[in-house]
Structure formats: C-alpha cells, structure tokens
Protein backbone atom coordinates (compact mmCIF):
# COMPACT_ATOMS: atom_id res chain seq x y z
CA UNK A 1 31.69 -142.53 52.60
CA UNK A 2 33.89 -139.91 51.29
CA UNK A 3 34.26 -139.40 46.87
CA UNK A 4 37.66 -137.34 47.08
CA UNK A 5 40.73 -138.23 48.12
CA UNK A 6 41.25 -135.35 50.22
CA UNK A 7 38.02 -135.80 51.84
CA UNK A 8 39.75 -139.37 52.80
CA UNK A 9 42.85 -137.24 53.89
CA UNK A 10 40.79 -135.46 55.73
CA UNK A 11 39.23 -137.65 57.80
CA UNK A 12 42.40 -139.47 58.60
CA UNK A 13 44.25 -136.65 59.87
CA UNK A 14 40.64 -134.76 61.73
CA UNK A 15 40.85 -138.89 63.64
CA UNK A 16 44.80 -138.58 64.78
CA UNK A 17 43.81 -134.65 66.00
CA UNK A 18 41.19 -135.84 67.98
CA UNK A 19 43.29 -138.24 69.85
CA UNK A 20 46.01 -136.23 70.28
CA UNK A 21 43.85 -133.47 71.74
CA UNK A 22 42.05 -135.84 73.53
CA UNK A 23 45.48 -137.51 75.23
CA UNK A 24 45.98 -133.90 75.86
CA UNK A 25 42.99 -132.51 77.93
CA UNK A 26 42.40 -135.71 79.62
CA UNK A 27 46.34 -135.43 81.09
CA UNK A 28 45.60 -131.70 82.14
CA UNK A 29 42.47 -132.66 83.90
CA UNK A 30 44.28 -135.34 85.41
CA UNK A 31 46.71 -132.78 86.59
CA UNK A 32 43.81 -130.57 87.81
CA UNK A 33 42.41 -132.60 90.27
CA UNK A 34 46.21 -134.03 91.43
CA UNK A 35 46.96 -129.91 92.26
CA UNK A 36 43.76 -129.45 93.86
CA UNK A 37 44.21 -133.14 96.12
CA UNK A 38 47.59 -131.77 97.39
CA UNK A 39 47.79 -130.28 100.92
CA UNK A 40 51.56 -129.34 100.69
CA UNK A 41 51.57 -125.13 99.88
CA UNK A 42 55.02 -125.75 98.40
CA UNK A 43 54.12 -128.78 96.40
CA UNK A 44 51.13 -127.32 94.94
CA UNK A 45 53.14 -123.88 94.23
CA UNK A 46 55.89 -126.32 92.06
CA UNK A 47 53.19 -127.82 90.26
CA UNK A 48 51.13 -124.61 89.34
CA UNK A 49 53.27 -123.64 86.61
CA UNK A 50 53.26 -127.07 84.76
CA UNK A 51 49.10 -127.09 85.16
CA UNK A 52 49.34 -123.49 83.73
CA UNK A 53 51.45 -124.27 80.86
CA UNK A 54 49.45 -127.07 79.73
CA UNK A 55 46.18 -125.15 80.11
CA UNK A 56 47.84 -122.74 78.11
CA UNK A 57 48.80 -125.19 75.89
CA UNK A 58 45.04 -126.25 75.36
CA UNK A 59 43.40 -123.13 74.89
CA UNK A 60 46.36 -121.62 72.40
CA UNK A 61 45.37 -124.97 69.92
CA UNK A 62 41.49 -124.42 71.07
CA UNK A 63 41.18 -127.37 72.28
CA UNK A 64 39.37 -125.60 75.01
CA UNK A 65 38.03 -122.09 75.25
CA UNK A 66 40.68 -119.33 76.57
CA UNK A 67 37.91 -118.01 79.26
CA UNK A 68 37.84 -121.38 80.39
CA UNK A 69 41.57 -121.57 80.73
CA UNK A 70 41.44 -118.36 82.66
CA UNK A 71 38.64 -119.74 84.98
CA UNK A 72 40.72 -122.95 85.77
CA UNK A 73 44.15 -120.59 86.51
CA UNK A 74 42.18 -118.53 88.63
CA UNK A 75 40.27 -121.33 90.58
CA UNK A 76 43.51 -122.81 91.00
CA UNK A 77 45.86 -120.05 92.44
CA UNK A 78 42.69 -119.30 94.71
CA UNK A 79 43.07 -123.07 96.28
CA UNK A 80 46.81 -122.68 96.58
CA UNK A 81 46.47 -118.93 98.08
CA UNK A 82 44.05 -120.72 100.57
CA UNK A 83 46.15 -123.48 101.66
C-alpha cells in the first residue's frame, strides 16, 4: 500500500486514465472492424475520416504507438481503394 499521499493521488488518477484510454481503444477497434465489414465504397469512404481521427487521437495521447496508427490508416485506405 502506498505511504504518501500523492502516491494515493497517484494511483487514483493512473486507475481513471486507464479506463478512459481503455473506453477509448476498445471504441476505435470497434470502429476498425465495422469499416473493414462494410461493402458500400461510399459508406466506408464517410467513415474513414472518423476511424482516422480517432486513431489519431490514440497515438497523439500514446495510448498506442504512432507506427501502429500509420499501419492501421494504411491497411485501411488499402481495403477501401480495393472495394
């Protein structure tokens, strides 16, 4: 158990980050694999941006790593090129 009351800060705050960040990246990967199920060019093309943003989102507050952001952008305007 923590001695210090900002050690107790600490962990109270470090608990409501990791939901929030968790909320957040399980919401984009939701979003993920809703773009990739669509079959609809124009569909996907309106959601692309919103995916992008929140990827963005993620990797700007390292939640995840900004290669991996790139990787998922990529992946994903090659499955709506393809469609």
């Amino acid at each position: 158990m923590a001695n210090h009351k900002s050690a107790l800060k600490r962990i109270r705050s470090n608990e409501a980050k990791r939901v929030l960040n968790k909320y957040q990246h399980k919401s984009t990967r939701n979003a993920i694999k809703k773009l990739r199920e669509l079959t609809d060019k124009k569909e996907a093309e309106t959601m692309f941006p919103t995916v992008v943003s929140m990827l963005d989102k993620l990797a700007k507050k390292n939640v995840i790593h900004a290669n991996k952001a790139s990787n998922l952008k990529s992946g994903l305007a090659k499955h709506i090129a393809a469609l």
